[in-house]
C-alpha atoms as a PDB file:
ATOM      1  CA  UNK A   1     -19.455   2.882  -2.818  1.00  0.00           C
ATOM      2  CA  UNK A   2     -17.381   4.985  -0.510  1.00  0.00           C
ATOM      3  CA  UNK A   3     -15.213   7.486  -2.231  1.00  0.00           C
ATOM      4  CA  UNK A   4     -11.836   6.996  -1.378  1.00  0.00           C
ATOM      5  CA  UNK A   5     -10.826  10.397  -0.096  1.00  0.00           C
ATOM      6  CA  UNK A   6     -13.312  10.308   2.633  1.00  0.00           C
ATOM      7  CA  UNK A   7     -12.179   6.930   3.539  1.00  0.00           C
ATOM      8  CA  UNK A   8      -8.599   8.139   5.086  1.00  0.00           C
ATOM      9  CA  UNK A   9      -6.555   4.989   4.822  1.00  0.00           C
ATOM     10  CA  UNK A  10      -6.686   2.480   1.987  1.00  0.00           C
ATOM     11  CA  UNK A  11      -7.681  -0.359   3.743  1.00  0.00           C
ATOM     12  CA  UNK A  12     -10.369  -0.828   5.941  1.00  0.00           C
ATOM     13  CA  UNK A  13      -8.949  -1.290   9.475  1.00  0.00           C
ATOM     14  CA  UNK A  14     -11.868  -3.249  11.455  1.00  0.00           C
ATOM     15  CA  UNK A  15     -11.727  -6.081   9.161  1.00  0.00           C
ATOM     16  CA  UNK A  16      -9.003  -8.843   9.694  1.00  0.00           C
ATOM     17  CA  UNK A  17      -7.446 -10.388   6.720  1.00  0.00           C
ATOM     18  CA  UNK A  18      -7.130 -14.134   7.553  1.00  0.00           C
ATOM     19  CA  UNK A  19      -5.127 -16.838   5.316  1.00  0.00           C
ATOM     20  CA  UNK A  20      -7.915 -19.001   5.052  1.00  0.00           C
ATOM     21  CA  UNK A  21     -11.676 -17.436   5.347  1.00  0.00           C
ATOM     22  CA  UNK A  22     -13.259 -19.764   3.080  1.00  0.00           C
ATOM     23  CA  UNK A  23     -13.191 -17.785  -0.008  1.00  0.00           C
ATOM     24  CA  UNK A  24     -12.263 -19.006  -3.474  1.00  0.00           C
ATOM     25  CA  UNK A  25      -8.193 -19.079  -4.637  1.00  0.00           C
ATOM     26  CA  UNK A  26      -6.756 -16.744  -7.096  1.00  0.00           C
ATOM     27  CA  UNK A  27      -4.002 -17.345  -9.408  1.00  0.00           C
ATOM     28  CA  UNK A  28      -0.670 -16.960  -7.097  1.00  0.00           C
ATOM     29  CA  UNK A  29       1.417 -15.012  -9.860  1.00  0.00           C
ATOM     30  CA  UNK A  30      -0.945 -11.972 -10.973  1.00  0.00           C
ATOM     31  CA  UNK A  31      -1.350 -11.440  -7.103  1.00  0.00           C
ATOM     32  CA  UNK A  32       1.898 -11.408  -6.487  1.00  0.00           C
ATOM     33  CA  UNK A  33       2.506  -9.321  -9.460  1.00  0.00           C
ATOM     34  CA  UNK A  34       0.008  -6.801  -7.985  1.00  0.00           C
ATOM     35  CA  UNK A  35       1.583  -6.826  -4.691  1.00  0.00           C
ATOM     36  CA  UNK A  36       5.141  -6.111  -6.120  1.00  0.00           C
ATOM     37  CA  UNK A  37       3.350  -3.296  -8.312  1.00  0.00           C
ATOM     38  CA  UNK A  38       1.858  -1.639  -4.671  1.00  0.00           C
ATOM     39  CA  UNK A  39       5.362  -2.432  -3.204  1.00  0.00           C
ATOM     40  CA  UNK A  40       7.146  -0.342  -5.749  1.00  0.00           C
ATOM     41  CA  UNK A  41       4.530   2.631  -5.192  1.00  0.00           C
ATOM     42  CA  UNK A  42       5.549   2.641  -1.407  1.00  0.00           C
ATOM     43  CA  UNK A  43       8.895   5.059  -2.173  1.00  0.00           C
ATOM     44  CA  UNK A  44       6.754   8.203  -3.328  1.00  0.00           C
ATOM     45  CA  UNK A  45       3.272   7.024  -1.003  1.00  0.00           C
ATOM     46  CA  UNK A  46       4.613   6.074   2.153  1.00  0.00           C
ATOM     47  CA  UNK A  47       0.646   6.239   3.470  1.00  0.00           C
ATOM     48  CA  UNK A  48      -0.185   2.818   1.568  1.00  0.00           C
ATOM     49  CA  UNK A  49       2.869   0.753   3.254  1.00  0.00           C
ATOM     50  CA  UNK A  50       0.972  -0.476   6.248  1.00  0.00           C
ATOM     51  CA  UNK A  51      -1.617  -1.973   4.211  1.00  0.00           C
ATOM     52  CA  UNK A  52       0.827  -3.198   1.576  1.00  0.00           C
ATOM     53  CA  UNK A  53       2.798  -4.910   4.341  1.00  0.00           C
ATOM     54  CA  UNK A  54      -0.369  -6.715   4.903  1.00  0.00           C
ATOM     55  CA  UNK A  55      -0.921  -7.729   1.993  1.00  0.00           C
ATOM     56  CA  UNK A  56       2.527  -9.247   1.380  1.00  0.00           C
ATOM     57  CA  UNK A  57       2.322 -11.205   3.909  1.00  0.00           C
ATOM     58  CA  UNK A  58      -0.765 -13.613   1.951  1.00  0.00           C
ATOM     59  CA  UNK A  59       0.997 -14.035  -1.035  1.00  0.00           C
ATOM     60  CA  UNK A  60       1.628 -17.559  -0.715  1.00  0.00           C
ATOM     61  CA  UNK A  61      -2.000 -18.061  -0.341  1.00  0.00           C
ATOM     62  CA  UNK A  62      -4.015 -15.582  -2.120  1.00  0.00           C
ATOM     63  CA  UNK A  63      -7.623 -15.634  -2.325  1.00  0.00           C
ATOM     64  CA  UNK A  64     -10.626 -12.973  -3.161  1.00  0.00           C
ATOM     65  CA  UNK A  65     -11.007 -11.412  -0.274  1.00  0.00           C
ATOM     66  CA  UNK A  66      -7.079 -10.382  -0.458  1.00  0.00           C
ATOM     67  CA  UNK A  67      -7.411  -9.578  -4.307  1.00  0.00           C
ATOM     68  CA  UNK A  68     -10.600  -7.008  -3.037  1.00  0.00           C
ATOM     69  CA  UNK A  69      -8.302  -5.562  -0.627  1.00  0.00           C
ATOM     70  CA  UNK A  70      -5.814  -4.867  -3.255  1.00  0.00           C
ATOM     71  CA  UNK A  71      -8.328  -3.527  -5.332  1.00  0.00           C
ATOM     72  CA  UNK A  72      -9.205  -1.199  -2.519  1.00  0.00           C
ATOM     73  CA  UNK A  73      -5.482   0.157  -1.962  1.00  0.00           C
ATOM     74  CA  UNK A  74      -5.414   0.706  -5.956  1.00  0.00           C
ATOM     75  CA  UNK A  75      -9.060   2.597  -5.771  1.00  0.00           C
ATOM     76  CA  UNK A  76      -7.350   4.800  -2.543  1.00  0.00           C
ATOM     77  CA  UNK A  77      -4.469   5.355  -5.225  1.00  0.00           C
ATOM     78  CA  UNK A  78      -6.428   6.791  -8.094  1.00  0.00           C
ATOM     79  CA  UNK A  79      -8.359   8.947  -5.377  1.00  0.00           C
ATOM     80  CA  UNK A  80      -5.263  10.186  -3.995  1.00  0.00           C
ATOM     81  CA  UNK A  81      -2.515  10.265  -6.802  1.00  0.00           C
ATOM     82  CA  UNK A  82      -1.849  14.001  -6.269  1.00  0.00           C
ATOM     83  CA  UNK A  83      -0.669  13.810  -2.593  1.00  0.00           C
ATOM     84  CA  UNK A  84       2.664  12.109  -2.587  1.00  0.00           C
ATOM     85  CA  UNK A  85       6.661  12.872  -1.680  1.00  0.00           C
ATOM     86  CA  UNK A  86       7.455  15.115  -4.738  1.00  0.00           C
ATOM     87  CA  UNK A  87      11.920  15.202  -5.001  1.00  0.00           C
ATOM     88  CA  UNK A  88      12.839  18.438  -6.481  1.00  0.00           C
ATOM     89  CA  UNK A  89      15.834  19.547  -7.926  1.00  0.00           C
ATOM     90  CA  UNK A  90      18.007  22.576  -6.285  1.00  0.00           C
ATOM     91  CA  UNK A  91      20.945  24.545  -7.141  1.00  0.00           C
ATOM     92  CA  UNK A  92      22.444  24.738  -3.611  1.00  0.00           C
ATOM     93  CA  UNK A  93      22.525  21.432  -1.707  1.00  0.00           C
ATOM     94  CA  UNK A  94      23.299  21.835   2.023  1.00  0.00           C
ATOM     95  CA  UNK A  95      23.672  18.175   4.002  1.00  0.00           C
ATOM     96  CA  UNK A  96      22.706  19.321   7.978  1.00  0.00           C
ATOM     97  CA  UNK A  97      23.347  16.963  10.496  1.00  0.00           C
ATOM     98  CA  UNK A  98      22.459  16.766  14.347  1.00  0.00           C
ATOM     99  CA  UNK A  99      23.600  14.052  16.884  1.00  0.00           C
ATOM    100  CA  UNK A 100      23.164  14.214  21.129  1.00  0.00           C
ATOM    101  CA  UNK A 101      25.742  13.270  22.981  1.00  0.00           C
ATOM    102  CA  UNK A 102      25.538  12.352  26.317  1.00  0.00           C
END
């Protein structure tokens, strides 16, 4: 299997996630439990929101080619866990703002 840093995005972007493709159902509630899990992960890795939109979008129908493409956002995850939007904490807080005006 491919290792997830080489792969550059966490879902594989030839391949067309369809509602119905013939594959068997999965239980409704631990996919959507899985998807709300990804959606909360968006905030500090903005790189897996595309795929996570996705995703969202076929949780009224869930089946296992979906729940493999979850897996493979959650596999991208653990290879990537270090790069993310890290919030630190400084003494001297300066708000900058910039507008055009024409």
């Amino acid at each position: 299997m491919e290792d997830c840093k080489a792969m550059g995005t966490p879902m594989n972007q030839k391949k067309k996630l369809l509602k119905e493709d013939g594959s068997a159902k999965v239980d409704e509630v631990e996919f959507r439990s899985l998807i709300g899990c990804l959606m909360y992960l968006i905030a500090t890795k903005p790189d897996i929101l595309n795929a996570v939109s996705i995703l969202s979008r076929l949780v009224h129908c869930p089946n296992q080619t979906h729940t493999r493409a979850a897996k493979r956002v959650i596999k991208y995850i653990k290879g990537t866990w270090n790069f993310g939007v890290k919030f630190l904490k400084h003494g001297e807080f300066k708000l900058t703002g910039f507008s055009k005006n024409d």
